[in-house]
C-alpha atoms as a PDB file:
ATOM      1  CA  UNK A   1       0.000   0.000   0.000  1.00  0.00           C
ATOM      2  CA  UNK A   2       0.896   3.679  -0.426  1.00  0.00           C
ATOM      3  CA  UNK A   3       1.224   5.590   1.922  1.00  0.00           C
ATOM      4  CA  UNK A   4      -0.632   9.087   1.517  1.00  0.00           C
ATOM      5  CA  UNK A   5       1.819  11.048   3.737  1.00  0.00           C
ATOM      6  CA  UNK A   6       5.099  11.348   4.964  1.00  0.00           C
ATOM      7  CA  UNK A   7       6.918  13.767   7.472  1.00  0.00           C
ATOM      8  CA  UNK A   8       9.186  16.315   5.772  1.00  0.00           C
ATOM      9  CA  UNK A   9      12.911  15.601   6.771  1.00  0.00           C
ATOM     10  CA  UNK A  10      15.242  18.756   8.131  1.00  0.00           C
ATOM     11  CA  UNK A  11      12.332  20.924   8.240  1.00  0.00           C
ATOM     12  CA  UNK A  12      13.072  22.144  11.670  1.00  0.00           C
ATOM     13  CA  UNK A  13      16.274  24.364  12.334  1.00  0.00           C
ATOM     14  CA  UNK A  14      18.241  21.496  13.225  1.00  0.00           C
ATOM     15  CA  UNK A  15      17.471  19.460   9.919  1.00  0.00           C
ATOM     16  CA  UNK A  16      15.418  16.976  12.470  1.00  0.00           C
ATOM     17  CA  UNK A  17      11.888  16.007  11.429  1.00  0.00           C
ATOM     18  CA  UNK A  18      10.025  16.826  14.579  1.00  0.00           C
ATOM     19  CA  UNK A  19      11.056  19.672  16.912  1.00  0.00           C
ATOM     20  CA  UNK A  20      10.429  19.074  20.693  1.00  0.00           C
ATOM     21  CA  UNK A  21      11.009  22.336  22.922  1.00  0.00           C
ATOM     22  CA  UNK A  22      10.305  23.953  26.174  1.00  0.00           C
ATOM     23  CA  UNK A  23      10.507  27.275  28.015  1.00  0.00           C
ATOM     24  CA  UNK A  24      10.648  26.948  31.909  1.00  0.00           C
ATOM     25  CA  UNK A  25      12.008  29.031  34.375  1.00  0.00           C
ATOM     26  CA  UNK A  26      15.696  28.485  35.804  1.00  0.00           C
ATOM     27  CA  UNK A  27      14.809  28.363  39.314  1.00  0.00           C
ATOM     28  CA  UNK A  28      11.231  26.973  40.437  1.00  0.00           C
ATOM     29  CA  UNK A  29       9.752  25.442  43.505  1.00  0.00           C
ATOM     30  CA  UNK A  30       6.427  24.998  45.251  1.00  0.00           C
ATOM     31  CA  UNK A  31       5.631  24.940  48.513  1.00  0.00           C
ATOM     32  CA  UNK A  32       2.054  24.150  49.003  1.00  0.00           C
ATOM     33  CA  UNK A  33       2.119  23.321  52.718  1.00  0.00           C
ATOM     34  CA  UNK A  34       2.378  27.422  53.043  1.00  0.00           C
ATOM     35  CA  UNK A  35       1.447  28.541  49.339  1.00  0.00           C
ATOM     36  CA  UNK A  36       4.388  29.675  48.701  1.00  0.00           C
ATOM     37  CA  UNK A  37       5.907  30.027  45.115  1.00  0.00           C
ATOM     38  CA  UNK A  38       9.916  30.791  44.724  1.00  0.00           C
ATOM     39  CA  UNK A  39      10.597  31.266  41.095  1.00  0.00           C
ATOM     40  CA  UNK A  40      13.727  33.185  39.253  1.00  0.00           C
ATOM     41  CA  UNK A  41      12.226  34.727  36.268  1.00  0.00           C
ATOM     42  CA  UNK A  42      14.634  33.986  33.562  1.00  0.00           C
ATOM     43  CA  UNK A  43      13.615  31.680  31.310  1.00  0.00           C
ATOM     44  CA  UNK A  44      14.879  28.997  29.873  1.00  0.00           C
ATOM     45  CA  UNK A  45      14.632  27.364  26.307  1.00  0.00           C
ATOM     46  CA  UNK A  46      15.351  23.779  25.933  1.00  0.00           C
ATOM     47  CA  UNK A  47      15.057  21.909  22.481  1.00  0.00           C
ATOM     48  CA  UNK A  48      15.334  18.599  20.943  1.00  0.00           C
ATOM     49  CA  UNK A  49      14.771  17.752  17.165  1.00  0.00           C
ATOM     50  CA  UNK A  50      13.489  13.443  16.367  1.00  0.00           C
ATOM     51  CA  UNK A  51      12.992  11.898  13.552  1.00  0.00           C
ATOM     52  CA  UNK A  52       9.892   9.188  13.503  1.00  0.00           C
ATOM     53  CA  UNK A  53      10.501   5.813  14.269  1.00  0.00           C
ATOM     54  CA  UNK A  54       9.976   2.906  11.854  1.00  0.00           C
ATOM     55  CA  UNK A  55       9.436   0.947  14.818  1.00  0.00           C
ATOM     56  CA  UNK A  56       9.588   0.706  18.462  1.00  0.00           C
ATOM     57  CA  UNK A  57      13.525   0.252  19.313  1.00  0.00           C
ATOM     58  CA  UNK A  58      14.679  -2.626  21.561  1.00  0.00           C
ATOM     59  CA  UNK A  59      17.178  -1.426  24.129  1.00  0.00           C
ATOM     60  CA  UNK A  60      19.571  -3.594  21.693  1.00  0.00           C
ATOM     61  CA  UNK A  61      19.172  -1.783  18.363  1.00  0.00           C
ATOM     62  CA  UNK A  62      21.072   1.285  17.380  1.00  0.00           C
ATOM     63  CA  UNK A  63      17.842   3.910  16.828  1.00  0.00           C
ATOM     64  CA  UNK A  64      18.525   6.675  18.361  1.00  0.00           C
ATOM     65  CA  UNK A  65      16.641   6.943  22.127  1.00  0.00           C
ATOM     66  CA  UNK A  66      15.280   9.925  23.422  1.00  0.00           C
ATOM     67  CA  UNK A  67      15.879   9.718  26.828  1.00  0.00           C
ATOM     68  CA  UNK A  68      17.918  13.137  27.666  1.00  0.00           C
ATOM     69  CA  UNK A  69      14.881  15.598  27.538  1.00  0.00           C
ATOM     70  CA  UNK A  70      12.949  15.742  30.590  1.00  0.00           C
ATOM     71  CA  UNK A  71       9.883  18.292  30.796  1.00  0.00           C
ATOM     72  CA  UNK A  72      10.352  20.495  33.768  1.00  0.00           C
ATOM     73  CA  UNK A  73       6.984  20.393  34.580  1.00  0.00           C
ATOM     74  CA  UNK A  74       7.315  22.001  38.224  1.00  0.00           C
ATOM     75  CA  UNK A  75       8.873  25.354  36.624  1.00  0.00           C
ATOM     76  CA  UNK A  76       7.230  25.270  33.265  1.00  0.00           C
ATOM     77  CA  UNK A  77       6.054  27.982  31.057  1.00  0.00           C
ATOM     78  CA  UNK A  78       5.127  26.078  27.446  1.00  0.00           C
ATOM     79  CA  UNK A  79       6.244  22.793  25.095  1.00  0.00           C
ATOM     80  CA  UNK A  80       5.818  23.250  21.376  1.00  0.00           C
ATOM     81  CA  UNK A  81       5.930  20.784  18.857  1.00  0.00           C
ATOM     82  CA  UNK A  82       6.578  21.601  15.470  1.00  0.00           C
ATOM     83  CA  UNK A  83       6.735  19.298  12.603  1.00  0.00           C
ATOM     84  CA  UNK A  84       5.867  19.174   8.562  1.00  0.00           C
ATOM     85  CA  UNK A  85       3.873  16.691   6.571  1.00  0.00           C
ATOM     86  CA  UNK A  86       3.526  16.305   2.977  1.00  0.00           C
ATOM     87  CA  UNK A  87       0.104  14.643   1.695  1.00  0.00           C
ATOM     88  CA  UNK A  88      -0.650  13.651  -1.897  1.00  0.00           C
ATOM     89  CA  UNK A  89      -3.929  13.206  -3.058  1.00  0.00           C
ATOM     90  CA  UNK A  90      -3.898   9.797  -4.739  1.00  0.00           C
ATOM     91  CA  UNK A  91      -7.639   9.479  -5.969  1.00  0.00           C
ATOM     92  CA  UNK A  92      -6.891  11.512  -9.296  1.00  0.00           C
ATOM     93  CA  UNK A  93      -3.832   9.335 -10.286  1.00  0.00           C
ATOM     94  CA  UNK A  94      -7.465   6.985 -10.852  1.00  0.00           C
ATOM     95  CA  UNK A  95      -8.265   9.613 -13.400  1.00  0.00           C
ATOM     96  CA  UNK A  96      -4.894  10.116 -15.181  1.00  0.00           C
ATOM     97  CA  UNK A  97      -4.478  13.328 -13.816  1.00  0.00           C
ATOM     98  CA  UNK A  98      -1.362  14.862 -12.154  1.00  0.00           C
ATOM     99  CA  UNK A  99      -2.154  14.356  -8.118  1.00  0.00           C
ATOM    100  CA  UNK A 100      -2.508  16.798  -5.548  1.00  0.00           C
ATOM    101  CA  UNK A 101      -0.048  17.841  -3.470  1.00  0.00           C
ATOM    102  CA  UNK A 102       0.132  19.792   0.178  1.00  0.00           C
ATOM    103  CA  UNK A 103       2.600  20.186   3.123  1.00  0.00           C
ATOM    104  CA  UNK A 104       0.691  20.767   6.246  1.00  0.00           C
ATOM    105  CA  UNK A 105       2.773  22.876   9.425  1.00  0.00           C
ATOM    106  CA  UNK A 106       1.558  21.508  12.488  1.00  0.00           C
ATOM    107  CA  UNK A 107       2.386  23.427  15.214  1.00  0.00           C
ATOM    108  CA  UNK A 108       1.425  21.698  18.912  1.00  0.00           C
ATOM    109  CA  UNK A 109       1.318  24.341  21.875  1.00  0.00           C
ATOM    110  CA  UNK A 110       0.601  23.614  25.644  1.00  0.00           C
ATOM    111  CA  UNK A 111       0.743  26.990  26.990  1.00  0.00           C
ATOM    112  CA  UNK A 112       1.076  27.700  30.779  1.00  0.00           C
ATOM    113  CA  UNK A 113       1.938  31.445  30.449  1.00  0.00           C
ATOM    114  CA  UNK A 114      -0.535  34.336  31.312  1.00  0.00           C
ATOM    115  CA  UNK A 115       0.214  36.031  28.151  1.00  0.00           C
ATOM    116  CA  UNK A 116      -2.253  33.868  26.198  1.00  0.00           C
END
Protein backbone atom coordinates (compact mmCIF):
# COMPACT_ATOMS: atom_id res chain seq x y z
CA UNK A 1 0.00 0.00 0.00
CA UNK A 2 0.90 3.68 -0.43
CA UNK A 3 1.22 5.59 1.92
CA UNK A 4 -0.63 9.09 1.52
CA UNK A 5 1.82 11.05 3.74
CA UNK A 6 5.10 11.35 4.96
CA UNK A 7 6.92 13.77 7.47
CA UNK A 8 9.19 16.32 5.77
CA UNK A 9 12.91 15.60 6.77
CA UNK A 10 15.24 18.76 8.13
CA UNK A 11 12.33 20.92 8.24
CA UNK A 12 13.07 22.14 11.67
CA UNK A 13 16.27 24.36 12.33
CA UNK A 14 18.24 21.50 13.23
CA UNK A 15 17.47 19.46 9.92
CA UNK A 16 15.42 16.98 12.47
CA UNK A 17 11.89 16.01 11.43
CA UNK A 18 10.03 16.83 14.58
CA UNK A 19 11.06 19.67 16.91
CA UNK A 20 10.43 19.07 20.69
CA UNK A 21 11.01 22.34 22.92
CA UNK A 22 10.31 23.95 26.17
CA UNK A 23 10.51 27.27 28.01
CA UNK A 24 10.65 26.95 31.91
CA UNK A 25 12.01 29.03 34.37
CA UNK A 26 15.70 28.49 35.80
CA UNK A 27 14.81 28.36 39.31
CA UNK A 28 11.23 26.97 40.44
CA UNK A 29 9.75 25.44 43.50
CA UNK A 30 6.43 25.00 45.25
CA UNK A 31 5.63 24.94 48.51
CA UNK A 32 2.05 24.15 49.00
CA UNK A 33 2.12 23.32 52.72
CA UNK A 34 2.38 27.42 53.04
CA UNK A 35 1.45 28.54 49.34
CA UNK A 36 4.39 29.68 48.70
CA UNK A 37 5.91 30.03 45.11
CA UNK A 38 9.92 30.79 44.72
CA UNK A 39 10.60 31.27 41.09
CA UNK A 40 13.73 33.18 39.25
CA UNK A 41 12.23 34.73 36.27
CA UNK A 42 14.63 33.99 33.56
CA UNK A 43 13.62 31.68 31.31
CA UNK A 44 14.88 29.00 29.87
CA UNK A 45 14.63 27.36 26.31
CA UNK A 46 15.35 23.78 25.93
CA UNK A 47 15.06 21.91 22.48
CA UNK A 48 15.33 18.60 20.94
CA UNK A 49 14.77 17.75 17.16
CA UNK A 50 13.49 13.44 16.37
CA UNK A 51 12.99 11.90 13.55
CA UNK A 52 9.89 9.19 13.50
CA UNK A 53 10.50 5.81 14.27
CA UNK A 54 9.98 2.91 11.85
CA UNK A 55 9.44 0.95 14.82
CA UNK A 56 9.59 0.71 18.46
CA UNK A 57 13.52 0.25 19.31
CA UNK A 58 14.68 -2.63 21.56
CA UNK A 59 17.18 -1.43 24.13
CA UNK A 60 19.57 -3.59 21.69
CA UNK A 61 19.17 -1.78 18.36
CA UNK A 62 21.07 1.29 17.38
CA UNK A 63 17.84 3.91 16.83
CA UNK A 64 18.52 6.68 18.36
CA UNK A 65 16.64 6.94 22.13
CA UNK A 66 15.28 9.92 23.42
CA UNK A 67 15.88 9.72 26.83
CA UNK A 68 17.92 13.14 27.67
CA UNK A 69 14.88 15.60 27.54
CA UNK A 70 12.95 15.74 30.59
CA UNK A 71 9.88 18.29 30.80
CA UNK A 72 10.35 20.50 33.77
CA UNK A 73 6.98 20.39 34.58
CA UNK A 74 7.31 22.00 38.22
CA UNK A 75 8.87 25.35 36.62
CA UNK A 76 7.23 25.27 33.26
CA UNK A 77 6.05 27.98 31.06
CA UNK A 78 5.13 26.08 27.45
CA UNK A 79 6.24 22.79 25.10
CA UNK A 80 5.82 23.25 21.38
CA UNK A 81 5.93 20.78 18.86
CA UNK A 82 6.58 21.60 15.47
CA UNK A 83 6.74 19.30 12.60
CA UNK A 84 5.87 19.17 8.56
CA UNK A 85 3.87 16.69 6.57
CA UNK A 86 3.53 16.31 2.98
CA UNK A 87 0.10 14.64 1.70
CA UNK A 88 -0.65 13.65 -1.90
CA UNK A 89 -3.93 13.21 -3.06
CA UNK A 90 -3.90 9.80 -4.74
CA UNK A 91 -7.64 9.48 -5.97
CA UNK A 92 -6.89 11.51 -9.30
CA UNK A 93 -3.83 9.34 -10.29
CA UNK A 94 -7.46 6.99 -10.85
CA UNK A 95 -8.26 9.61 -13.40
CA UNK A 96 -4.89 10.12 -15.18
CA UNK A 97 -4.48 13.33 -13.82
CA UNK A 98 -1.36 14.86 -12.15
CA UNK A 99 -2.15 14.36 -8.12
CA UNK A 100 -2.51 16.80 -5.55
CA UNK A 101 -0.05 17.84 -3.47
CA UNK A 102 0.13 19.79 0.18
CA UNK A 103 2.60 20.19 3.12
CA UNK A 104 0.69 20.77 6.25
CA UNK A 105 2.77 22.88 9.42
CA UNK A 106 1.56 21.51 12.49
CA UNK A 107 2.39 23.43 15.21
CA UNK A 108 1.42 21.70 18.91
CA UNK A 109 1.32 24.34 21.88
CA UNK A 110 0.60 23.61 25.64
CA UNK A 111 0.74 26.99 26.99
CA UNK A 112 1.08 27.70 30.78
CA UNK A 113 1.94 31.44 30.45
CA UNK A 114 -0.54 34.34 31.31
CA UNK A 115 0.21 36.03 28.15
CA UNK A 116 -2.25 33.87 26.20
Amino acid sequence: ALPIYAYVHGASSNQSALMLCQQYYLKGRIDPANDTFIIDPQVISDCIGMEPMEHVPSPTDDEPVYENFTLKFHKLINVTIQFKLKAINIQTIINNEIPDCYTFTITITFDRSEEH
